[in-house]
PDB file of N, CA and C in Angstrom:
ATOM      1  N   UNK A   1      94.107 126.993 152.736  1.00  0.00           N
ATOM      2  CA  UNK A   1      93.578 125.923 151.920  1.00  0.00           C
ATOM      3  C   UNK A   1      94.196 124.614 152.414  1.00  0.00           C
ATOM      4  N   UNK A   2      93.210 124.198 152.731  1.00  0.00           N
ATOM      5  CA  UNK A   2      93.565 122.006 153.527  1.00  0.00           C
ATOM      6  C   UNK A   2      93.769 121.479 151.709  1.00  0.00           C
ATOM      7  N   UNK A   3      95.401 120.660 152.212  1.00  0.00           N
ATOM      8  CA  UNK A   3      95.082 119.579 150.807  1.00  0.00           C
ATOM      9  C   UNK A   3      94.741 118.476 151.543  1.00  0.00           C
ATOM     10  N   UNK A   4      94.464 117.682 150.706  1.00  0.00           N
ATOM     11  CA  UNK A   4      94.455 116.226 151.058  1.00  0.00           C
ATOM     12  C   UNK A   4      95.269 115.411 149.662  1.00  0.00           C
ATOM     13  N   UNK A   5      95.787 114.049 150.227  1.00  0.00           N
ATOM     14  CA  UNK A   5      95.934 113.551 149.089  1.00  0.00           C
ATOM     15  C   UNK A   5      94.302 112.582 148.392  1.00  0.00           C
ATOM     16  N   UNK A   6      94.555 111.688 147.311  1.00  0.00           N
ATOM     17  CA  UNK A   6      93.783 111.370 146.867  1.00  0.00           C
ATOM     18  C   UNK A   6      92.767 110.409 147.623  1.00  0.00           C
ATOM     19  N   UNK A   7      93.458 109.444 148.364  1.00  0.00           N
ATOM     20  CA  UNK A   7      92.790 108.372 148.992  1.00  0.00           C
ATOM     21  C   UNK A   7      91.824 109.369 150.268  1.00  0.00           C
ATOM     22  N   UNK A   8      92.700 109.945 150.790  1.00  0.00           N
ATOM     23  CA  UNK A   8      91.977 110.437 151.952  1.00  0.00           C
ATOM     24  C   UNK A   8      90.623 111.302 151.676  1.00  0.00           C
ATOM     25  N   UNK A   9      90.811 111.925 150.361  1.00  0.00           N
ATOM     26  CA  UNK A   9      89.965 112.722 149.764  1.00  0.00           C
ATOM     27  C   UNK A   9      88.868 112.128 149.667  1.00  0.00           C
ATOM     28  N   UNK A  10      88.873 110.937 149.254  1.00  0.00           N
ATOM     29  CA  UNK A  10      87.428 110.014 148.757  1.00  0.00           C
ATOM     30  C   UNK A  10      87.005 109.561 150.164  1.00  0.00           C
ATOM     31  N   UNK A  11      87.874 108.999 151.196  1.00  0.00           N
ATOM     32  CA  UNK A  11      86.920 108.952 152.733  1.00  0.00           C
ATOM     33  C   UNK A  11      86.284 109.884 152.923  1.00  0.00           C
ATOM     34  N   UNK A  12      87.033 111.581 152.860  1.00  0.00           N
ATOM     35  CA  UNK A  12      86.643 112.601 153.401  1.00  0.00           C
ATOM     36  C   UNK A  12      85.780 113.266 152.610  1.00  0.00           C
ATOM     37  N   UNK A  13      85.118 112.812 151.544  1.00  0.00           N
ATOM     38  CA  UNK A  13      84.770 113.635 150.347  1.00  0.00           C
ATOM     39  C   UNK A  13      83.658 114.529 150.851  1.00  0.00           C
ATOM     40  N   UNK A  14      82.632 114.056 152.007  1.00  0.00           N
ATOM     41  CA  UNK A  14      81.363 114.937 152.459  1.00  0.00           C
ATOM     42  C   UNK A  14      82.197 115.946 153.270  1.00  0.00           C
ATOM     43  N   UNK A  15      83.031 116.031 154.220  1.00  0.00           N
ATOM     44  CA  UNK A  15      83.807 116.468 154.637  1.00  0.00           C
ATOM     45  C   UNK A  15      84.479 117.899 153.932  1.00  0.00           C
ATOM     46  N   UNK A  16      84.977 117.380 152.726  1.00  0.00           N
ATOM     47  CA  UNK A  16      85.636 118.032 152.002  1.00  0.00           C
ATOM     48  C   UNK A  16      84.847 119.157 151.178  1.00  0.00           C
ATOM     49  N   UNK A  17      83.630 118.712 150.899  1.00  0.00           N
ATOM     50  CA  UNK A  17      82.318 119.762 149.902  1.00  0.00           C
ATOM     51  C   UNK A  17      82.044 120.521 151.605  1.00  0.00           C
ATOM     52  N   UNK A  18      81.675 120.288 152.526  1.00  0.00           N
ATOM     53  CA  UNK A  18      80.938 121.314 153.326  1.00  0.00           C
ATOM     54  C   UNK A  18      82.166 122.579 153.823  1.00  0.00           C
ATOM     55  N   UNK A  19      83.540 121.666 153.750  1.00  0.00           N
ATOM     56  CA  UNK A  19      84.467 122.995 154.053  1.00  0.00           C
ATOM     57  C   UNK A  19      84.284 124.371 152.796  1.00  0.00           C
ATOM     58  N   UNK A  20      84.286 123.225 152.043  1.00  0.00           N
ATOM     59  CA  UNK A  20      84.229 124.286 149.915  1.00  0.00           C
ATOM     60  C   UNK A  20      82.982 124.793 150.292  1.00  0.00           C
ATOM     61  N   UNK A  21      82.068 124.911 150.716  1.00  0.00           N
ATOM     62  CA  UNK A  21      80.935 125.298 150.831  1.00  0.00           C
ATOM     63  C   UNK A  21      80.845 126.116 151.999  1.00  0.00           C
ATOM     64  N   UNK A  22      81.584 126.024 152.617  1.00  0.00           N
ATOM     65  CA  UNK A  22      81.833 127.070 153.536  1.00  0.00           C
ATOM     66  C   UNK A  22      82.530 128.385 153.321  1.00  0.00           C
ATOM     67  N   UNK A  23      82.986 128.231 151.882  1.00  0.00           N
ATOM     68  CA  UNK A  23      84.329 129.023 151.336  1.00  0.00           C
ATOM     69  C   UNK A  23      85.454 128.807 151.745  1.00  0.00           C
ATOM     70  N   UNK A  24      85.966 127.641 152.125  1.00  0.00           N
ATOM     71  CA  UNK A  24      87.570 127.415 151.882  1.00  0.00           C
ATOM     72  C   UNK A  24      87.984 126.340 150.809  1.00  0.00           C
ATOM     73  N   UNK A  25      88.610 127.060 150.105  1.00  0.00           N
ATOM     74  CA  UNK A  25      88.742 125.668 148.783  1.00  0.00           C
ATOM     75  C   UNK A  25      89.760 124.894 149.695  1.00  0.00           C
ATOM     76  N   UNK A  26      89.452 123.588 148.572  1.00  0.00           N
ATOM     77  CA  UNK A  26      90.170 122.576 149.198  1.00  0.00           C
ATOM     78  C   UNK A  26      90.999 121.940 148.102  1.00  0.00           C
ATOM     79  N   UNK A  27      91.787 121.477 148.384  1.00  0.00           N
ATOM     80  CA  UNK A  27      93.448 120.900 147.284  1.00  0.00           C
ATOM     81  C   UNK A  27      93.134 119.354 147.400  1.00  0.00           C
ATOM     82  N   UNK A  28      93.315 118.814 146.093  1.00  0.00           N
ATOM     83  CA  UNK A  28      93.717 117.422 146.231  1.00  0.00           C
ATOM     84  C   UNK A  28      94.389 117.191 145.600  1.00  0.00           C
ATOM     85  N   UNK A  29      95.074 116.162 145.791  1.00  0.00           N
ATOM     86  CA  UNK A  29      96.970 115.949 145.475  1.00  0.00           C
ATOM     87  C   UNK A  29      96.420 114.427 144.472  1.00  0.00           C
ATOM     88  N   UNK A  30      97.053 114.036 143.582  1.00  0.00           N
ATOM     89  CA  UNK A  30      97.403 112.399 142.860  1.00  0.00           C
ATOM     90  C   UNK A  30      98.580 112.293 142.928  1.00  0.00           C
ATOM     91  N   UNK A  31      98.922 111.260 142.985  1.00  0.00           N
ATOM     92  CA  UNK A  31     100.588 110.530 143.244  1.00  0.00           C
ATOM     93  C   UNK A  31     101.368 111.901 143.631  1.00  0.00           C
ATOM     94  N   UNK A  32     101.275 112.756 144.435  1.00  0.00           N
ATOM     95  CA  UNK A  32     101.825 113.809 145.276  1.00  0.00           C
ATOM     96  C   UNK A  32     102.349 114.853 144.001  1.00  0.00           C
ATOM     97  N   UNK A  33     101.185 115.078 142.841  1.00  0.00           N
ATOM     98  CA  UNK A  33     101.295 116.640 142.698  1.00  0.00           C
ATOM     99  C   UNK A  33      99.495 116.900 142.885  1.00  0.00           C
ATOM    100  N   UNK A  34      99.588 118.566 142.501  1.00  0.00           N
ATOM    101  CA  UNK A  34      98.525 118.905 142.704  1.00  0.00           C
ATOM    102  C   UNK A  34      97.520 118.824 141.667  1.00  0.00           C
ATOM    103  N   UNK A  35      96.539 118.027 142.056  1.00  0.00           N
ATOM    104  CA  UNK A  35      95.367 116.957 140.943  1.00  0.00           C
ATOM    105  C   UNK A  35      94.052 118.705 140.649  1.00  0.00           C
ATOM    106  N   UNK A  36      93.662 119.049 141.881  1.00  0.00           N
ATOM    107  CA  UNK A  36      92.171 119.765 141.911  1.00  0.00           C
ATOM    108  C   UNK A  36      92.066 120.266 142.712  1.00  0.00           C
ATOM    109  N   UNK A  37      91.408 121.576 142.831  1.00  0.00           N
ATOM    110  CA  UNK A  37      90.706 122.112 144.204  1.00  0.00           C
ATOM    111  C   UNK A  37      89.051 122.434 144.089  1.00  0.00           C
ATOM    112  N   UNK A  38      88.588 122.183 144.938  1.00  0.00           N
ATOM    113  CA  UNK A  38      87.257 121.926 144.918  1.00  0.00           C
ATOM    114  C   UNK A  38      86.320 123.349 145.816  1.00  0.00           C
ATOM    115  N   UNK A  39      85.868 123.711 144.831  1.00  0.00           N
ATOM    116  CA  UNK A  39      85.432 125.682 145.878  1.00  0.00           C
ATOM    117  C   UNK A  39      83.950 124.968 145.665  1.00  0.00           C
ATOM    118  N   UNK A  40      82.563 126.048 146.441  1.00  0.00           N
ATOM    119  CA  UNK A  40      81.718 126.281 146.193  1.00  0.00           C
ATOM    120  C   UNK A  40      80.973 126.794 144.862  1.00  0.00           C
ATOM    121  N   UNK A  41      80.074 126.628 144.265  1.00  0.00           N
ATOM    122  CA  UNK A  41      79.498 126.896 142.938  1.00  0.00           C
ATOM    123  C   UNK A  41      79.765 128.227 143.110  1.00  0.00           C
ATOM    124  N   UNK A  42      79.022 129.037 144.184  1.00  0.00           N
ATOM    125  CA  UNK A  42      79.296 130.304 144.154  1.00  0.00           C
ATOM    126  C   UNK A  42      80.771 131.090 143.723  1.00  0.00           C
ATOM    127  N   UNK A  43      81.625 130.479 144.759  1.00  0.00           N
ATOM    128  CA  UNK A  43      82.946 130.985 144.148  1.00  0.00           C
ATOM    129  C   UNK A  43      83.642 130.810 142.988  1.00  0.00           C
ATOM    130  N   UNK A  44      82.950 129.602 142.239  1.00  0.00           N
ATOM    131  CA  UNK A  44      83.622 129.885 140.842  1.00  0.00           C
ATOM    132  C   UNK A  44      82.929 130.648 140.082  1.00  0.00           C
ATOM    133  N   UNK A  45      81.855 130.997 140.025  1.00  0.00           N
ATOM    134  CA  UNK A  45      80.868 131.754 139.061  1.00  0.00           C
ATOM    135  C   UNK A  45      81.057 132.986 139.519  1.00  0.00           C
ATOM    136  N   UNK A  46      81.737 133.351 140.856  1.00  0.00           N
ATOM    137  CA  UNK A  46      82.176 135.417 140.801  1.00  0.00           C
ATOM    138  C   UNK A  46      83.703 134.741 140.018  1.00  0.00           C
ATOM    139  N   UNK A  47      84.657 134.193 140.488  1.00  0.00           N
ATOM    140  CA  UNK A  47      85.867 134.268 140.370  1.00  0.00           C
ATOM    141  C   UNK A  47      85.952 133.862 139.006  1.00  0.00           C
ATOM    142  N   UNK A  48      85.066 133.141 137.988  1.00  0.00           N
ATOM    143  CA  UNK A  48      85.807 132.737 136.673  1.00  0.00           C
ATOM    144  C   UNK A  48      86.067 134.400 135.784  1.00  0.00           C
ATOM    145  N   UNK A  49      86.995 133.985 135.503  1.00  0.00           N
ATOM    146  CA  UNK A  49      87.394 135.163 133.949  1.00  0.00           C
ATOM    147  C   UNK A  49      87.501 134.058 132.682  1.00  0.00           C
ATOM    148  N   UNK A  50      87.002 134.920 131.850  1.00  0.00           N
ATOM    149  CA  UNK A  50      86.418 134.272 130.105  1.00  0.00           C
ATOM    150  C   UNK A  50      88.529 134.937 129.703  1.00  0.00           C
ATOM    151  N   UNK A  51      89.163 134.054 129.153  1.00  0.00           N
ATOM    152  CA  UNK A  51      90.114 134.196 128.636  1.00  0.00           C
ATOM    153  C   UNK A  51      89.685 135.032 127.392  1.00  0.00           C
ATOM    154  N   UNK A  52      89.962 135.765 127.105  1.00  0.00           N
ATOM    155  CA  UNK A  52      90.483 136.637 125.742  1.00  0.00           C
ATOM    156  C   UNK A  52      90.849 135.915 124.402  1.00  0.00           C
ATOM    157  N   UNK A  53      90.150 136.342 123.380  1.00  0.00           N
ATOM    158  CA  UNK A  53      90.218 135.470 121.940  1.00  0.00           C
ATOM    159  C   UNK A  53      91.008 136.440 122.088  1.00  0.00           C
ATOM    160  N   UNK A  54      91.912 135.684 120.000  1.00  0.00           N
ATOM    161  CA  UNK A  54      92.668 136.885 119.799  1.00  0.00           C
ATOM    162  C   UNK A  54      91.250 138.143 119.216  1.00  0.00           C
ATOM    163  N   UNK A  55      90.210 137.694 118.676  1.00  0.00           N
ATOM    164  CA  UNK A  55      89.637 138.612 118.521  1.00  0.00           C
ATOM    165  C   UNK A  55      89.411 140.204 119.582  1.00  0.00           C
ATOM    166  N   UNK A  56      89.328 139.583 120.647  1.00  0.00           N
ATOM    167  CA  UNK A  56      88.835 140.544 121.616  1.00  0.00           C
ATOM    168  C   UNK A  56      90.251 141.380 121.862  1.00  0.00           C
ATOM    169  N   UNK A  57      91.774 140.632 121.830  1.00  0.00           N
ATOM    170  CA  UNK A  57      92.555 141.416 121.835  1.00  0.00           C
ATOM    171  C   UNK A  57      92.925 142.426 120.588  1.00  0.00           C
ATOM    172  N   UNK A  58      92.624 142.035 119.640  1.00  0.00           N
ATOM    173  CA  UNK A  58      92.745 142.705 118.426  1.00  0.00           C
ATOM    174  C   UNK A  58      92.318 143.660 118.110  1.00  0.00           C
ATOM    175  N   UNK A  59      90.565 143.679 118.647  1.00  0.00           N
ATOM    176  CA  UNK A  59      89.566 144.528 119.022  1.00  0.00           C
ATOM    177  C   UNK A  59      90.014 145.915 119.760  1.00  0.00           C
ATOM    178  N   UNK A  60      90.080 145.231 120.829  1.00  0.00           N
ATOM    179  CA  UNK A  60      90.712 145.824 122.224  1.00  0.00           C
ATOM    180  C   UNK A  60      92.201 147.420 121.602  1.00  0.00           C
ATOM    181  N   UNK A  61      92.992 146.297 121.025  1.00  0.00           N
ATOM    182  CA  UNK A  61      94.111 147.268 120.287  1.00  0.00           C
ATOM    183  C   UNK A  61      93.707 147.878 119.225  1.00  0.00           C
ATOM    184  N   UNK A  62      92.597 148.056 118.756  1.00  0.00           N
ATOM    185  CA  UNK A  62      92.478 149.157 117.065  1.00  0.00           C
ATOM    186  C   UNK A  62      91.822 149.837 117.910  1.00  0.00           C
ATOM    187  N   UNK A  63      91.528 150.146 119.149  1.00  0.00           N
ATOM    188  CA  UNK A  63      90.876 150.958 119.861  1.00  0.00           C
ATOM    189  C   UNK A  63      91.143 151.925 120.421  1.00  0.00           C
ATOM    190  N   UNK A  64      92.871 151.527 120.809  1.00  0.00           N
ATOM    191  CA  UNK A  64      93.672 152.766 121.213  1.00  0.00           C
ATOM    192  C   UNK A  64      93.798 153.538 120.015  1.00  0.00           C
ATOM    193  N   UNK A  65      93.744 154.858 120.981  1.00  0.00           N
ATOM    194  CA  UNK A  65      93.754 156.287 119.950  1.00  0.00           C
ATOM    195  C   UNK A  65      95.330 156.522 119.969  1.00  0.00           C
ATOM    196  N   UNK A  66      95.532 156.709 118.975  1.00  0.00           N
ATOM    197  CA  UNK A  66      96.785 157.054 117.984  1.00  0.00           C
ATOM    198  C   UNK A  66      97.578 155.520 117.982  1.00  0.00           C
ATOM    199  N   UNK A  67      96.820 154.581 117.888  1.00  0.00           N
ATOM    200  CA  UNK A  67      97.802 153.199 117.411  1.00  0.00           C
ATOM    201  C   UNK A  67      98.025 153.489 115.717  1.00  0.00           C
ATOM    202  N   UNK A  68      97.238 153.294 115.003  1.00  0.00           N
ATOM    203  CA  UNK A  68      97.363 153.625 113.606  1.00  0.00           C
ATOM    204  C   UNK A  68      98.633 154.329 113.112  1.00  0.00           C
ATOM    205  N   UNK A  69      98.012 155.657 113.680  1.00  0.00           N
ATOM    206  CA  UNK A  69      99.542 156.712 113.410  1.00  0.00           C
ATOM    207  C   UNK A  69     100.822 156.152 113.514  1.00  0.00           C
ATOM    208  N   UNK A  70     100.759 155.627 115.302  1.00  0.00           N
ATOM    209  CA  UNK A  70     102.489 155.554 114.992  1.00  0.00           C
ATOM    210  C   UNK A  70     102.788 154.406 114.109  1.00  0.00           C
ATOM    211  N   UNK A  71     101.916 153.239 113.888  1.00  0.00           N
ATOM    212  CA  UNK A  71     102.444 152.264 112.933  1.00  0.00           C
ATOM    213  C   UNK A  71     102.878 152.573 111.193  1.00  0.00           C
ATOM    214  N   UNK A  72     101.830 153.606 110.746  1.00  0.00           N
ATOM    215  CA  UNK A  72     102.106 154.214 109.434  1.00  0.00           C
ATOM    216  C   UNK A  72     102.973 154.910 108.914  1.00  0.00           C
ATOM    217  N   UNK A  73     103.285 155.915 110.267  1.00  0.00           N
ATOM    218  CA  UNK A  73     104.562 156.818 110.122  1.00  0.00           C
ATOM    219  C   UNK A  73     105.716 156.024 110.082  1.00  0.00           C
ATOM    220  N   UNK A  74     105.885 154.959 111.064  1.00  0.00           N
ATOM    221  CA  UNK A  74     107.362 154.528 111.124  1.00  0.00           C
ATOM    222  C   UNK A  74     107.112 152.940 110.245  1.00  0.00           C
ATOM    223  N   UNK A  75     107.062 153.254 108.865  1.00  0.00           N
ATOM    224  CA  UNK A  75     107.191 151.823 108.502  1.00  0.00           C
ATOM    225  C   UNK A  75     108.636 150.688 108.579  1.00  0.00           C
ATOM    226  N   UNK A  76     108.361 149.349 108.737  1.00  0.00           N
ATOM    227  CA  UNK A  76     109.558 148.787 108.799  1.00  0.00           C
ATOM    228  C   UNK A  76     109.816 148.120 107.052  1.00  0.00           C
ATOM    229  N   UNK A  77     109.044 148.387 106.268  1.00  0.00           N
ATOM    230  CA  UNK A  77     109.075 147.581 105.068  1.00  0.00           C
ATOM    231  C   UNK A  77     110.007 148.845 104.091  1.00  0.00           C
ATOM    232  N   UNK A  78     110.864 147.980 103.199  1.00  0.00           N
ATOM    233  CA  UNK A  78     111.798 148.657 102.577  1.00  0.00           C
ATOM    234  C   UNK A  78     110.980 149.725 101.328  1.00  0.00           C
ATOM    235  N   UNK A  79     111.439 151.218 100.292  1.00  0.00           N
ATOM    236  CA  UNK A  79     110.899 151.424  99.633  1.00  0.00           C
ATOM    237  C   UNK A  79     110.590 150.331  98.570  1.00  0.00           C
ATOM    238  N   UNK A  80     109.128 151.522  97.979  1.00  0.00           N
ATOM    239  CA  UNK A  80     108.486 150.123  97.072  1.00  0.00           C
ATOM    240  C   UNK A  80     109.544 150.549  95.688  1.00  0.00           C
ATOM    241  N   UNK A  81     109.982 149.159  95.080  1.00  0.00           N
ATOM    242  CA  UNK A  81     110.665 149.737  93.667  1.00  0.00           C
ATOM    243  C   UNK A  81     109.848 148.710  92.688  1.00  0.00           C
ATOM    244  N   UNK A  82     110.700 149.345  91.337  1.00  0.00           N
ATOM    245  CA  UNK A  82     109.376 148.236  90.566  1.00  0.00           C
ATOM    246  C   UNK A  82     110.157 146.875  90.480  1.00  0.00           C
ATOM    247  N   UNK A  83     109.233 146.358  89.670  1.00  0.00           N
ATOM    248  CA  UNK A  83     109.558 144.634  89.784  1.00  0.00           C
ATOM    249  C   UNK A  83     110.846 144.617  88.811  1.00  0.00           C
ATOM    250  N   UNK A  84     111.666 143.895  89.356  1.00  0.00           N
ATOM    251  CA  UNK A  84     113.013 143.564  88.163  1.00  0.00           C
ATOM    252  C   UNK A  84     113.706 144.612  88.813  1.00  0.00           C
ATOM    253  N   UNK A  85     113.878 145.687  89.349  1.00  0.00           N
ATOM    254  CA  UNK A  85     114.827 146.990  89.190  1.00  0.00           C
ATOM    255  C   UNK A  85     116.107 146.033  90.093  1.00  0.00           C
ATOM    256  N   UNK A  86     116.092 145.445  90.214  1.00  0.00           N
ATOM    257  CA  UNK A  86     117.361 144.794  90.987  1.00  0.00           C
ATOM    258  C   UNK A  86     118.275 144.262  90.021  1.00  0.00           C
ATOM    259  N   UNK A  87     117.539 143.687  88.755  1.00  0.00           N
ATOM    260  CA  UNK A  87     118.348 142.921  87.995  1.00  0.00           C
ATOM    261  C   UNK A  87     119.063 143.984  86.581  1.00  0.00           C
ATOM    262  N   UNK A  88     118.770 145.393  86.533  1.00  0.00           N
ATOM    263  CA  UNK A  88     118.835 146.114  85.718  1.00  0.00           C
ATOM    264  C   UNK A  88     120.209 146.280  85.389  1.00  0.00           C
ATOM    265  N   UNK A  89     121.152 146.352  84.344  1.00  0.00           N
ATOM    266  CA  UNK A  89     122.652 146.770  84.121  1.00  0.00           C
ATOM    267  C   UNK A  89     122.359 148.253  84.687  1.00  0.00           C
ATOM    268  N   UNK A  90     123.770 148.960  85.720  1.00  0.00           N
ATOM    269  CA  UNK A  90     123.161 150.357  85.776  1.00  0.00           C
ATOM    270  C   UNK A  90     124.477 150.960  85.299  1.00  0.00           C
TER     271      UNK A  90
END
């Protein structure tokens, strides 16, 4: 992957789409970090991935077989007592 910085980028800009279009992305730098890289339409539309809601992870996990179980068996919450039993003379 060719970077360029910014200025050179905008001389080279036809330059710069026929390499991306060739399939080599290309880097461009602003005040010397890295600003963008510029691919072909094609390569972003195989290469994008859709990030994950939490829905889809949530989904995803009630799906594994035996998640349920082990969470029910090993609870972390203390026994249930009734309301007040803390404050009782014993």
């Amino acid at each position: 992957m060719r970077t360029y910085p910014l200025d050179e980028a905008r001389a080279e800009f036809s330059k710069i789409v026929e390499r991306a279009l060739a399939g080599e992305p290309q880097r461009v730098m602003r005040r010397g970090k890295e600003a963008v890289i510029i691919v072909s339409e094609t390569d972003w539309s195989s290469g994008r991935q859709r990030a994950a809601t939490l829905g889809d992870l949530l989904a995803d996990f009630a799906e594994r077989p035996g998640t349920d179980e082990v969470f029910f068996e090993r609870s972390t919450f203390p026994r249930i007592r009734a309301l007040g039993s803390d404050f009782h003379d014993a």
